[in-house]
N, C-alpha and C. Protein backbone atom coordinates (compact mmCIF):
# COMPACT_ATOMS: atom_id res chain seq x y z
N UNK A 1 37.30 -18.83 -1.06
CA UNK A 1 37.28 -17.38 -1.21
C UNK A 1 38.46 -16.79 -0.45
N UNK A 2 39.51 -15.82 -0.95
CA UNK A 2 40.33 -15.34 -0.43
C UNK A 2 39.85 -14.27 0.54
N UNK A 3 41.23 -13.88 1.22
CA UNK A 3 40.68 -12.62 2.11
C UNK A 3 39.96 -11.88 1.65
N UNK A 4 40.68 -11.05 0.47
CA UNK A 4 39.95 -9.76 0.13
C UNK A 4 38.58 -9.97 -0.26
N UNK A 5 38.18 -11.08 -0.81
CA UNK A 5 36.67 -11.73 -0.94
C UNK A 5 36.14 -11.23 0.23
N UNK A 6 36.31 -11.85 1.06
CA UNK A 6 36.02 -11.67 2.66
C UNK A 6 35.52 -10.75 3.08
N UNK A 7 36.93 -9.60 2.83
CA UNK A 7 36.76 -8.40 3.07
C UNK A 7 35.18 -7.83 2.26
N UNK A 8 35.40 -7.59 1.11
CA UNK A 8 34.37 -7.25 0.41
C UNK A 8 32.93 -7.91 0.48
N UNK A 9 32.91 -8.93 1.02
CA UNK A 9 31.35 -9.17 1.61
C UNK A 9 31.29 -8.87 2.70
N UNK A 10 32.23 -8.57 3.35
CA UNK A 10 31.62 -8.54 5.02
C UNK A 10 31.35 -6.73 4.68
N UNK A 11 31.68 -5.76 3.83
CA UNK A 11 31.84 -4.10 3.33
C UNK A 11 30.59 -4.70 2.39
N UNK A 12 30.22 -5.36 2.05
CA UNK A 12 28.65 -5.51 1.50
C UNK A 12 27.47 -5.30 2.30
N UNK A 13 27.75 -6.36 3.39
CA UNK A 13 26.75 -6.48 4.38
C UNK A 13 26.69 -5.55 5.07
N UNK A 14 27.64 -4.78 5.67
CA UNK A 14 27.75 -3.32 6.45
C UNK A 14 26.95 -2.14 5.41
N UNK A 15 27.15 -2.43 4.28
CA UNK A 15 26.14 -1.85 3.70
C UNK A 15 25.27 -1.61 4.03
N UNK A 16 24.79 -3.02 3.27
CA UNK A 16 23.10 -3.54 3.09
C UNK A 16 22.39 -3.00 4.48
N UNK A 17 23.28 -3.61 5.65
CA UNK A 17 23.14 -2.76 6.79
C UNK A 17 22.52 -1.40 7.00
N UNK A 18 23.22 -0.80 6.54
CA UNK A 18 23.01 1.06 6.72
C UNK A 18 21.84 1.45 5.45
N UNK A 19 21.88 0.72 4.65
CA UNK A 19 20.55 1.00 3.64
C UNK A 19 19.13 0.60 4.31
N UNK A 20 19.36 -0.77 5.04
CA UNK A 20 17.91 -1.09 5.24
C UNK A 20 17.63 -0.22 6.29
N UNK A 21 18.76 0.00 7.28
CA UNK A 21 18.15 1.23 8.65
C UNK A 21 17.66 2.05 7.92
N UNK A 22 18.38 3.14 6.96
CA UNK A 22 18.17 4.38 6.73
C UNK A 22 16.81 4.40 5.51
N UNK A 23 16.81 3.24 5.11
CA UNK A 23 15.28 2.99 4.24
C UNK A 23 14.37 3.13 5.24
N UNK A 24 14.30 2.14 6.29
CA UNK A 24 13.66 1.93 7.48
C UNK A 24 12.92 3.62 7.88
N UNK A 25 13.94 4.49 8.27
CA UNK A 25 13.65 5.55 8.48
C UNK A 25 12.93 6.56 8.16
N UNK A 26 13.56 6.65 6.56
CA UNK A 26 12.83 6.78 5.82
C UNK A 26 10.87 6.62 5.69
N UNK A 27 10.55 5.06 5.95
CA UNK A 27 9.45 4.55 5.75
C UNK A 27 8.67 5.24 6.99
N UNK A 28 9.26 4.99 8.11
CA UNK A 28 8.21 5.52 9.33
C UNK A 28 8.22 7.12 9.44
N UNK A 29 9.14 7.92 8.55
CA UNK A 29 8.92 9.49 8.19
C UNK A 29 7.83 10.05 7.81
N UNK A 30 7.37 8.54 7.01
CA UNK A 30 5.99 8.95 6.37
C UNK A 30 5.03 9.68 7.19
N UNK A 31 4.53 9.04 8.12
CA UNK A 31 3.78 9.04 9.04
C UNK A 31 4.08 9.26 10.39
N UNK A 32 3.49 10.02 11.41
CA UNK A 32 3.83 10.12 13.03
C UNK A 32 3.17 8.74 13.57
N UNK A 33 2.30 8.42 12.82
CA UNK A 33 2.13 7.08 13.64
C UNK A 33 2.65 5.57 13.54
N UNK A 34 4.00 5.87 12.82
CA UNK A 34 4.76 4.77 12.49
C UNK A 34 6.25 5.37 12.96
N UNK A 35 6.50 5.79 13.90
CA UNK A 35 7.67 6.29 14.22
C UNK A 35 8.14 4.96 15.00
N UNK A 36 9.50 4.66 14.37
CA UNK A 36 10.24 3.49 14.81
C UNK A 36 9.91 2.32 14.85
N UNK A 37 8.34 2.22 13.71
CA UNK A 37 8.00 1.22 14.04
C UNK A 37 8.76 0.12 13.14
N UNK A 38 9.35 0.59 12.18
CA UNK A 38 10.41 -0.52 11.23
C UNK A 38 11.41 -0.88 11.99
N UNK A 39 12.43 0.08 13.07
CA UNK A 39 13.31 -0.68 13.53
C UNK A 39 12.74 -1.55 14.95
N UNK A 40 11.39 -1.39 15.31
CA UNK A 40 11.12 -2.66 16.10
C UNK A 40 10.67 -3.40 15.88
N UNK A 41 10.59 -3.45 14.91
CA UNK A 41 10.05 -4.66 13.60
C UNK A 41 11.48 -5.57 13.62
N UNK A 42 12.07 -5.13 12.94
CA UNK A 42 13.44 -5.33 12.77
C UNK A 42 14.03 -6.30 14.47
N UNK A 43 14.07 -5.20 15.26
CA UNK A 43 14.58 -5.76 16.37
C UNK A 43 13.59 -7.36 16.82
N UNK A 44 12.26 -7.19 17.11
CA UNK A 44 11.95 -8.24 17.67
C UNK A 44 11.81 -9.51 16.42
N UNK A 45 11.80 -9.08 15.28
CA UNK A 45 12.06 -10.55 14.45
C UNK A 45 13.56 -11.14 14.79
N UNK A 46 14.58 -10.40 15.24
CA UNK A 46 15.52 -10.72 15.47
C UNK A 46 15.93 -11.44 16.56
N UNK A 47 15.17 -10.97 17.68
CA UNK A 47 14.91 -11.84 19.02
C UNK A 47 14.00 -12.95 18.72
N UNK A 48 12.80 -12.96 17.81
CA UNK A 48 12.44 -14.58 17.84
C UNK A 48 13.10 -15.21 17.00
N UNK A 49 13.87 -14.67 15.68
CA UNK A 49 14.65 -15.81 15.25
C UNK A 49 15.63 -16.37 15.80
N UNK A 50 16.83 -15.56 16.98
CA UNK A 50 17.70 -16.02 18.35
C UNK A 50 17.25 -16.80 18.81
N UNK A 51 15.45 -16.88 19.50
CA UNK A 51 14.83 -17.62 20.48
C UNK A 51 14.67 -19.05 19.33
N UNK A 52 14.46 -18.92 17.83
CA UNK A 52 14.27 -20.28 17.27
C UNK A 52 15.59 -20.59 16.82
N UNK A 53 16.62 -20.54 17.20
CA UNK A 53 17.69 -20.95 17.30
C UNK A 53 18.96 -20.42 15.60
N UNK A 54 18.14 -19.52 15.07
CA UNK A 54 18.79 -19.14 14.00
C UNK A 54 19.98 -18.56 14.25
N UNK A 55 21.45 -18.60 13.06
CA UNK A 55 22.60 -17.98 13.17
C UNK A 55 22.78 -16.75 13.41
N UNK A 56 23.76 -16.19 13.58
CA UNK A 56 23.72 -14.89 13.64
C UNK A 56 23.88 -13.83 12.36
N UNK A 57 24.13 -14.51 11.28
CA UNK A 57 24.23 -14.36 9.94
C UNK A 57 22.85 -14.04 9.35
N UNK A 58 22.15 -15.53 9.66
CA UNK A 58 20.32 -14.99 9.10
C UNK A 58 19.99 -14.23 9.78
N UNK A 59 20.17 -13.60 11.08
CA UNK A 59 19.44 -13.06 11.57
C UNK A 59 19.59 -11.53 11.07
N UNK A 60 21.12 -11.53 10.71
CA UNK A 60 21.35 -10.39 10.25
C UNK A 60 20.60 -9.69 8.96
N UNK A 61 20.06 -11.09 8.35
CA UNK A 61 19.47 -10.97 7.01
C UNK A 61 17.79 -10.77 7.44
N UNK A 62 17.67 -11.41 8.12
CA UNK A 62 15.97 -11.35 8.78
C UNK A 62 15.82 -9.33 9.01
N UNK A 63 16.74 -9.49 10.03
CA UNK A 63 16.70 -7.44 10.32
C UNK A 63 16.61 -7.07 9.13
N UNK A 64 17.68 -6.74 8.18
CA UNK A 64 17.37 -6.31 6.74
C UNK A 64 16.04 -6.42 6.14
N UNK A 65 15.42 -7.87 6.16
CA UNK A 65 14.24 -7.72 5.56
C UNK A 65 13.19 -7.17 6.31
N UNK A 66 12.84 -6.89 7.49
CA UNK A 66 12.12 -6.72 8.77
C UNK A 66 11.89 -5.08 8.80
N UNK A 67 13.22 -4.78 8.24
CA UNK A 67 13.14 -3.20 8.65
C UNK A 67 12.84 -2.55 7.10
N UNK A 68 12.93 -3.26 6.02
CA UNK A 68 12.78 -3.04 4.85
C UNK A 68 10.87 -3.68 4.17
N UNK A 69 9.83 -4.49 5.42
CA UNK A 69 8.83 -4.49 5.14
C UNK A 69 7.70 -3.55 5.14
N UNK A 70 7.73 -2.66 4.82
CA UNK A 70 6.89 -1.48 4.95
C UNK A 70 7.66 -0.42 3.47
N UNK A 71 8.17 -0.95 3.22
CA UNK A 71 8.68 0.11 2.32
C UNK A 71 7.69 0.33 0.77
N UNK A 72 7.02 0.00 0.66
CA UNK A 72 5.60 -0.13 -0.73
C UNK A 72 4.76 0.66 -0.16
N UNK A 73 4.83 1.32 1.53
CA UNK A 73 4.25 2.36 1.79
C UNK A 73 4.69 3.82 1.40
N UNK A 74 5.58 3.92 0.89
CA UNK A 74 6.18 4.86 0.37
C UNK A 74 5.13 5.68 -0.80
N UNK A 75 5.00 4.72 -1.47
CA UNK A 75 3.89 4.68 -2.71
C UNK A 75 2.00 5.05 -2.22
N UNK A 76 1.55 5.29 -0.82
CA UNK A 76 0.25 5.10 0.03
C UNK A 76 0.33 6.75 0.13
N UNK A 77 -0.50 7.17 -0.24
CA UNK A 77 -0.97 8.39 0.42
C UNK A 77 -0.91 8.57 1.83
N UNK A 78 -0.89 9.86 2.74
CA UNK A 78 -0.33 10.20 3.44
C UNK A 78 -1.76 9.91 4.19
N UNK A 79 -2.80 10.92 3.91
CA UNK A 79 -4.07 10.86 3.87
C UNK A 79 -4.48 9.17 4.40
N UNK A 80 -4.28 8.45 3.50
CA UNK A 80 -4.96 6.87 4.07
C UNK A 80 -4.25 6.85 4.86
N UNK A 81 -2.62 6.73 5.31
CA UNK A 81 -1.76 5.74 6.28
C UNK A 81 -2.46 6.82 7.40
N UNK A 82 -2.90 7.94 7.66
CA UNK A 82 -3.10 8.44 8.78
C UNK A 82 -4.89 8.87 9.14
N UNK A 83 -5.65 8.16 8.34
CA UNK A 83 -6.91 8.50 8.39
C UNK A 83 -7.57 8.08 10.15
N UNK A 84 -8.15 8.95 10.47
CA UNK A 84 -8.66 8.24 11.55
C UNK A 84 -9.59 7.46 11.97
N UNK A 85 -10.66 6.88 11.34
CA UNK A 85 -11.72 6.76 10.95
C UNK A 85 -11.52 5.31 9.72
N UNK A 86 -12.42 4.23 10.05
CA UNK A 86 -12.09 3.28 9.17
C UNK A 86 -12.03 3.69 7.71
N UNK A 87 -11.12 2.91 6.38
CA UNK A 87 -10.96 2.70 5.36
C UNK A 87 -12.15 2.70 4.61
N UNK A 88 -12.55 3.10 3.51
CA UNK A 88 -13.49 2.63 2.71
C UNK A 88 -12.71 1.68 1.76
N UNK A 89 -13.57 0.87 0.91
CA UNK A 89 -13.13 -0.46 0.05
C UNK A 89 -11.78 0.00 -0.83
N UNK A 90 -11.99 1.43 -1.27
CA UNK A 90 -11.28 1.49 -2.51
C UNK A 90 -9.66 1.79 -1.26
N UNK A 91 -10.00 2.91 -0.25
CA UNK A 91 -8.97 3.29 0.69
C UNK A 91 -8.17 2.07 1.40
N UNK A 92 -9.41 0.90 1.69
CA UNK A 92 -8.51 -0.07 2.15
C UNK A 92 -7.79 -0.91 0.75
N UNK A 93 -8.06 -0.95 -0.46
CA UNK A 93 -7.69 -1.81 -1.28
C UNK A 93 -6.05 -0.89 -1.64
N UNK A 94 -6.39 0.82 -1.40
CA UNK A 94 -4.58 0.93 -1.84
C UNK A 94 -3.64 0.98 -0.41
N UNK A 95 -4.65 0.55 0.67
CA UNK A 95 -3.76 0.33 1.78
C UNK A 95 -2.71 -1.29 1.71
N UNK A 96 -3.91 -2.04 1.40
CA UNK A 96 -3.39 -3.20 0.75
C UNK A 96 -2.04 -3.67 -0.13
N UNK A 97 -2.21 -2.44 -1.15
CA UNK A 97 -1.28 -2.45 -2.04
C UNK A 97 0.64 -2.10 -2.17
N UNK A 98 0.51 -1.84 -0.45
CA UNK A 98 1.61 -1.64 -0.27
C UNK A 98 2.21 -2.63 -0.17
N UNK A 99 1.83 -4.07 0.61
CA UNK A 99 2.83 -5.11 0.34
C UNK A 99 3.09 -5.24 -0.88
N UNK A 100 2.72 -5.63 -1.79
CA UNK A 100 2.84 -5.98 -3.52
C UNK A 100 3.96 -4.86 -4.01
N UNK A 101 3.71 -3.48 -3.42
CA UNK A 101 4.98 -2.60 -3.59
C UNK A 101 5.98 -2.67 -2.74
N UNK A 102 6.20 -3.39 -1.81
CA UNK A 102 7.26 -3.75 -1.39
C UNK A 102 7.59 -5.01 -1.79
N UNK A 103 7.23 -6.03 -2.55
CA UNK A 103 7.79 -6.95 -2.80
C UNK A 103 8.93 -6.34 -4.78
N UNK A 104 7.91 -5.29 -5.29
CA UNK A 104 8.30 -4.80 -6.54
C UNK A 104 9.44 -3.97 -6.21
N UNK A 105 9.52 -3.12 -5.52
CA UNK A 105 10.45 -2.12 -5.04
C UNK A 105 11.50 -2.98 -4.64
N UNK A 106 11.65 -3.97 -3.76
CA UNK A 106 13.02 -4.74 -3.37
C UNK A 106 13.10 -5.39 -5.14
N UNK A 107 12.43 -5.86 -5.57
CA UNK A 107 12.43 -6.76 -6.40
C UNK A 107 13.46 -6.07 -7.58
N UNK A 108 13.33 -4.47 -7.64
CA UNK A 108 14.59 -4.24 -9.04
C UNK A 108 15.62 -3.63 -8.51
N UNK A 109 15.83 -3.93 -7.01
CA UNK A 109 17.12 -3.64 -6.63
C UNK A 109 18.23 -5.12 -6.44
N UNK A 110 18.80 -5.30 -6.95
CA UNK A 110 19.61 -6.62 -7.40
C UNK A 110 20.09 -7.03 -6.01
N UNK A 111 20.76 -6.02 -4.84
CA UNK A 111 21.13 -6.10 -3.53
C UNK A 111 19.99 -6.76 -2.99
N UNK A 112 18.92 -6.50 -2.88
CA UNK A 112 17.99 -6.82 -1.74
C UNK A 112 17.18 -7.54 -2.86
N UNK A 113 17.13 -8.39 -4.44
CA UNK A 113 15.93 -9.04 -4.72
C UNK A 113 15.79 -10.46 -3.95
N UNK A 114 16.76 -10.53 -2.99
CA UNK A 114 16.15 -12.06 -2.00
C UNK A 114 15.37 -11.75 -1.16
N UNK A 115 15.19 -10.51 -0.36
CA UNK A 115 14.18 -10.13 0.60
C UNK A 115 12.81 -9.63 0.01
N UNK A 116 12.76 -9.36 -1.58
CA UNK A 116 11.65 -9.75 -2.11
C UNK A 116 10.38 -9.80 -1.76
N UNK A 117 10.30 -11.62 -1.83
CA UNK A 117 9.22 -12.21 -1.03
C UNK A 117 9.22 -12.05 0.40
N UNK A 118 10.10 -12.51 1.48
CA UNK A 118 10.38 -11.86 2.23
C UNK A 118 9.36 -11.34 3.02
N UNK A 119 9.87 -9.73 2.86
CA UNK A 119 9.48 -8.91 3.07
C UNK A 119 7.64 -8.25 2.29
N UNK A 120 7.77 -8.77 1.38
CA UNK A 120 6.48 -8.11 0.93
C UNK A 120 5.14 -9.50 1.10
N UNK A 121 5.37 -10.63 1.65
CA UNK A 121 4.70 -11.30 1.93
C UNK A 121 4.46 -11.13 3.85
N UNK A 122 4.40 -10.40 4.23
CA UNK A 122 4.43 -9.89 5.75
C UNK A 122 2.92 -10.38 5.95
N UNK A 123 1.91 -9.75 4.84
CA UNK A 123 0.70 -9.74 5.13
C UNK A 123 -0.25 -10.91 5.35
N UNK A 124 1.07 -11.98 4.25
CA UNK A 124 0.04 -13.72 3.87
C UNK A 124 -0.92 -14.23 5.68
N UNK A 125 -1.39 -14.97 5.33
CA UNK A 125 -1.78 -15.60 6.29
C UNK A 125 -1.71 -17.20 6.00
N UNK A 126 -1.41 -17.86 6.80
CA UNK A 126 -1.55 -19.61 7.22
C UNK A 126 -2.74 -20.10 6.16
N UNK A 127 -3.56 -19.53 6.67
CA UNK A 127 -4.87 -20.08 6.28
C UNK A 127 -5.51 -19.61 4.42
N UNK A 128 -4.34 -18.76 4.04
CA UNK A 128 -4.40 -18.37 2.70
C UNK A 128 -5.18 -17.44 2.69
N UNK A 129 -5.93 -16.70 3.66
CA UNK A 129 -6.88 -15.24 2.95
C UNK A 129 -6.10 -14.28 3.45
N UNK A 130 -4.88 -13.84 3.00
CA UNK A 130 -3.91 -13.17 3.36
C UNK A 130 -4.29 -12.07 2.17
N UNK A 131 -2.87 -11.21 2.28
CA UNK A 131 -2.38 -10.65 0.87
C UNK A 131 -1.23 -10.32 0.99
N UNK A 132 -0.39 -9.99 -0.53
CA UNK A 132 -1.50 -9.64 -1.82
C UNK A 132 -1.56 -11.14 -2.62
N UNK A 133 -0.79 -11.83 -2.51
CA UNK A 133 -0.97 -13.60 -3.39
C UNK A 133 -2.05 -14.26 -2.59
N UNK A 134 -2.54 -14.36 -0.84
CA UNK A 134 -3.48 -15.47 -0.73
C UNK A 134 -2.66 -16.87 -0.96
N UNK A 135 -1.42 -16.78 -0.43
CA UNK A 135 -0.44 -17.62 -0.19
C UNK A 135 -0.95 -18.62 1.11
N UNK A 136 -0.82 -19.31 1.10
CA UNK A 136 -0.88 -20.53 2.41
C UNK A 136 0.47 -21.05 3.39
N UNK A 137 0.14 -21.97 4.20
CA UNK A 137 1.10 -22.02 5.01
C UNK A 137 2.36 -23.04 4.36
N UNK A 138 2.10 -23.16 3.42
CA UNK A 138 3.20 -24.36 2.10
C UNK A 138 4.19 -23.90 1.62
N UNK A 139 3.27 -22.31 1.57
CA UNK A 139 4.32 -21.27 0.57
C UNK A 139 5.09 -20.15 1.27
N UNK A 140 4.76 -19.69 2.43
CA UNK A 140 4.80 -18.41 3.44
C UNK A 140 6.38 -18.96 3.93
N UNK A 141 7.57 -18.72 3.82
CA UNK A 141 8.93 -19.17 4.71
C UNK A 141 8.68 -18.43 6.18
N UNK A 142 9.43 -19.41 6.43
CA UNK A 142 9.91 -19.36 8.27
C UNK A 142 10.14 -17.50 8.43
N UNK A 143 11.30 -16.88 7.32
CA UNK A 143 11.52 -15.41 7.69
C UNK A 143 10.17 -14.58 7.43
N UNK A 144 9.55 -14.63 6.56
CA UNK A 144 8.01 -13.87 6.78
C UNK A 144 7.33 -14.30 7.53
N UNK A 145 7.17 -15.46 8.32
CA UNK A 145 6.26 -15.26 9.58
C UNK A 145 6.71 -15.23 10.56
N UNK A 146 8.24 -15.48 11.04
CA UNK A 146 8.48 -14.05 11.72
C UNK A 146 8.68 -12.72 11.76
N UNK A 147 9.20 -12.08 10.66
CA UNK A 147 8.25 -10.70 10.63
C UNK A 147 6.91 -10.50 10.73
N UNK A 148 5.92 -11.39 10.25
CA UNK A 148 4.65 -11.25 10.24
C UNK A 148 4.64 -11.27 12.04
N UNK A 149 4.83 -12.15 12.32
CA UNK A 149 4.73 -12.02 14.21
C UNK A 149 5.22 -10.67 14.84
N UNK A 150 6.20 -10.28 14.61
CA UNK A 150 6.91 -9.04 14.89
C UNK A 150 6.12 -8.03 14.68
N UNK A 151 5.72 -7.73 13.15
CA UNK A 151 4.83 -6.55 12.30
C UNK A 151 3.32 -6.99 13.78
N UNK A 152 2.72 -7.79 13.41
CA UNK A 152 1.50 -7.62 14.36
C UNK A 152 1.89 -7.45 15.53
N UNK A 153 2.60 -7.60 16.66
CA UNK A 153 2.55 -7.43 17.85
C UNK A 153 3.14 -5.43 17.64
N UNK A 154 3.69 -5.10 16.79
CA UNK A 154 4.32 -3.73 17.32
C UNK A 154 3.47 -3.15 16.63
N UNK A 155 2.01 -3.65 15.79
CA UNK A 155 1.14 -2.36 15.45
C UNK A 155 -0.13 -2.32 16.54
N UNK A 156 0.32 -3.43 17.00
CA UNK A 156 -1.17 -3.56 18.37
C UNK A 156 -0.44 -2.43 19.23
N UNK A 157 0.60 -2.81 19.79
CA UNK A 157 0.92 -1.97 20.97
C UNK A 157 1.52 -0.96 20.70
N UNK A 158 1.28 -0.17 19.13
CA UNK A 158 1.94 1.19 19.57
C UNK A 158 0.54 2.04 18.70
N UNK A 159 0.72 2.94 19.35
CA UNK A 159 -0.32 3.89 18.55
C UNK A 159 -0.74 4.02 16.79
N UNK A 160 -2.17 4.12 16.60
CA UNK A 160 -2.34 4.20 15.76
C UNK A 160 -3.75 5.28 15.27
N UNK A 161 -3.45 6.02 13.96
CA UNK A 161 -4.85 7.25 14.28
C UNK A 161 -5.80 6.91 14.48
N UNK A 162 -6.47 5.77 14.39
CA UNK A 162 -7.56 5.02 14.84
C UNK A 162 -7.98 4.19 16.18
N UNK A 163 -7.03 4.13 17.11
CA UNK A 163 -6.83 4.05 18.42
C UNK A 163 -5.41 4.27 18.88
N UNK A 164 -5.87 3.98 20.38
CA UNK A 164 -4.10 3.77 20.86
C UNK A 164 -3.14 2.49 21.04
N UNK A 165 -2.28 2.62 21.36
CA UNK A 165 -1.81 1.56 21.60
C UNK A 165 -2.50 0.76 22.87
N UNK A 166 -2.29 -0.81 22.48
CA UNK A 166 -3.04 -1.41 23.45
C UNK A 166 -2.30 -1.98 24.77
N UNK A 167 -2.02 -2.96 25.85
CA UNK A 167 -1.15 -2.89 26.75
C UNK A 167 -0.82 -4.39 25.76
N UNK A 168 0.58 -5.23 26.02
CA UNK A 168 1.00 -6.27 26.21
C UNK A 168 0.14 -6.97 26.23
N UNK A 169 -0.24 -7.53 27.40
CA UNK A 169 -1.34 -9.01 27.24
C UNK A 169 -2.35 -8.86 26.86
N UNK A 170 -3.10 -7.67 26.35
CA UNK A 170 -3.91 -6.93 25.61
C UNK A 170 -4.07 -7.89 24.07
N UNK A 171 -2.60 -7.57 23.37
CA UNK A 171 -2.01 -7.76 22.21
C UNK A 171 -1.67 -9.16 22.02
N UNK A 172 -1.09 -10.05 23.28
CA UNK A 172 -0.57 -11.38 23.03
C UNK A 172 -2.05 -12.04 23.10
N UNK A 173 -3.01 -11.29 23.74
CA UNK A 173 -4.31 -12.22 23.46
C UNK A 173 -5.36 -12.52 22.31
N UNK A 174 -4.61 -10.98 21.92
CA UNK A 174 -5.59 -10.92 20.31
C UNK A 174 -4.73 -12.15 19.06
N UNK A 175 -3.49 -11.93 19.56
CA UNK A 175 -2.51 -12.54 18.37
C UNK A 175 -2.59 -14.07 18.61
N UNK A 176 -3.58 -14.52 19.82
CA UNK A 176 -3.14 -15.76 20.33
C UNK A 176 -4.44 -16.59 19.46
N UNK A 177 -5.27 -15.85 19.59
CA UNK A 177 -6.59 -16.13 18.74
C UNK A 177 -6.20 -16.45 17.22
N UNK A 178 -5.24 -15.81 16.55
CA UNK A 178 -4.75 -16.03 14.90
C UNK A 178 -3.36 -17.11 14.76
N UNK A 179 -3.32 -17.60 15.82
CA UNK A 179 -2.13 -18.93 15.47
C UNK A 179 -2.95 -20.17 14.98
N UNK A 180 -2.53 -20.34 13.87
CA UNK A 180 -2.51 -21.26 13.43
C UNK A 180 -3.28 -20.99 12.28
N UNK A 181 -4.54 -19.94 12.04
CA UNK A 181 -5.21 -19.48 10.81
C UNK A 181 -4.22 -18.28 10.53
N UNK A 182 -3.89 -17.31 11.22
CA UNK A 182 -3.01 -16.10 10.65
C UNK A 182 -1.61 -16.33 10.65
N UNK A 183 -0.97 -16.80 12.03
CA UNK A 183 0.00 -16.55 12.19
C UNK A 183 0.71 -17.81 12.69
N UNK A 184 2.07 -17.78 12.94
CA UNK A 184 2.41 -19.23 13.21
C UNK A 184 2.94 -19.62 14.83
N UNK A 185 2.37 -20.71 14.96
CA UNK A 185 2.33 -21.21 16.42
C UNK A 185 3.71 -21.40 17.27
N UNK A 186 4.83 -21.61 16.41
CA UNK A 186 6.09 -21.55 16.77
C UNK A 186 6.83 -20.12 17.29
N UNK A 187 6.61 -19.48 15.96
CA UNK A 187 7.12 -18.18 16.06
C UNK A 187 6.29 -17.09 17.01
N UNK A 188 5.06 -17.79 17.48
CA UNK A 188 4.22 -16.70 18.59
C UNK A 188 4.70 -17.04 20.10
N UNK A 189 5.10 -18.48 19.90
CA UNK A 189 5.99 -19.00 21.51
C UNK A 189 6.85 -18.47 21.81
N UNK A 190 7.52 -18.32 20.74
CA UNK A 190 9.26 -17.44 20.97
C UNK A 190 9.04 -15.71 21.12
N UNK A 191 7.97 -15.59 20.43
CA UNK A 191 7.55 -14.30 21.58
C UNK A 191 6.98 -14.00 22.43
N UNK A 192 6.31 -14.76 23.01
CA UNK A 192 5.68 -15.15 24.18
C UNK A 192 6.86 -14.89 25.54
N UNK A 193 7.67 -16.41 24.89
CA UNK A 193 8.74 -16.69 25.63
C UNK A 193 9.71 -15.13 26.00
N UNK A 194 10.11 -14.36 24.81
CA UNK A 194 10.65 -13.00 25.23
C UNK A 194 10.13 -12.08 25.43
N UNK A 195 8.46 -11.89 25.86
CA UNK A 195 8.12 -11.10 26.40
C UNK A 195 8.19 -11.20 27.77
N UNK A 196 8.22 -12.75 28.36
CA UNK A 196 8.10 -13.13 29.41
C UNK A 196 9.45 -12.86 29.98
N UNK A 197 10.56 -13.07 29.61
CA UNK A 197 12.09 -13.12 29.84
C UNK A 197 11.79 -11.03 30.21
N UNK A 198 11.71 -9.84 29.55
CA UNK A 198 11.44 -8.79 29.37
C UNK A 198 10.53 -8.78 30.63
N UNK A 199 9.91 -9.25 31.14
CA UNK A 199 8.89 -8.79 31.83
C UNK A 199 9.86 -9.50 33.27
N UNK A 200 10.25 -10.11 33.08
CA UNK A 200 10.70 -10.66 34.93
C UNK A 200 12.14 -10.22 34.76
N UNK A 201 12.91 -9.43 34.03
CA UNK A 201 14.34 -8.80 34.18
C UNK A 201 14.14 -7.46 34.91
């Protein structure tokens, strides 16, 4: 690939860049109780993929998808994302439905149809009673369960209309209970590990 190649992907990625922030933004507008929560989504998948030794290239691609998982909330009533008071079946089933719209929504934009799955598989679980596929740990890649690690630790500890945020070891204890049926045992060390690094600086 010549320079100007070069040039023009690296003016791609600076893009893709400024779309997924400003999507990002976008997404937590929805709601007061999702304020910033896409770009610390974003940020700490980025610190455990550093801590599992990923380039600085994927990682760049991990943020993109990280800050772009929530975006099928767009499509959720305002009403459910902020109800205070548990879901009923039908309320939790179109709460649900936002991953599946974020996997459709990336999916007919040609730029972002690799973050796709990605991103709209945030919800799977290990153990397959995830959603929206009920995917297992065969099918789930390394970049969705670290967002999935990321996404759960920053909805425990930041506010939500149905409680508050909870403290730190509060949160690493609840999440510690779902390794290996929810979430994955690698990617919960490496945040472990940088909460711990964060906590003695």
């Amino acid at each position: 690939i010549g320079t100007g190649g070069v040039g023009q992907l690296i003016a791609v990625a600076v893009d893709l860049d400024d779309i997924a922030e400003a999507f990002g933004q976008v997404i937590d507008a929805k709601s007061p109780y999702t304020g910033g929560h896409s770009e610390r989504v974003g940020h700490y998948a980025v610190l455990i993929g550093a801590e599992l030794g990923l380039d600085g290239a994927h990682c760049r691609q991990l943020r993109r998808a990280a800050m772009l998982h929530d975006v099928g909330k767009l499509g959720v009533s305002s009403a459910i994302l902020e109800k205070p008071g548990k879901l009923d079946a039908e309320e939790w089933r179109t709460m649900q439905s936002h991953a599946a719209l974020t996997a459709h929504i990336l999916g007919r934009i040609s730029m972002m149809a690799d973050m796709a799955m990605i991103a709209g598989a945030h919800h799977e679980r290990l153990d397959g009673t995830g959603y929206p596929l009920q995917l297992d740990a065969r099918m789930i890649s390394l970049d969705t369960r670290i967002i999935s690690v990321a996404d759960f630790f920053d909805a425990l500890t930041a506010d939500r209309p149905y409680r508050k945020a909870m403290p730190v070891d509060v949160a690493l204890s609840i999440m510690a209970q779902e390794v290996g049926t929810g979430i994955d045992a690698m990617c919960f060390a490496a945040l472990n590990a940088i909460i711990a690094r964060e906590a003695a600086s």
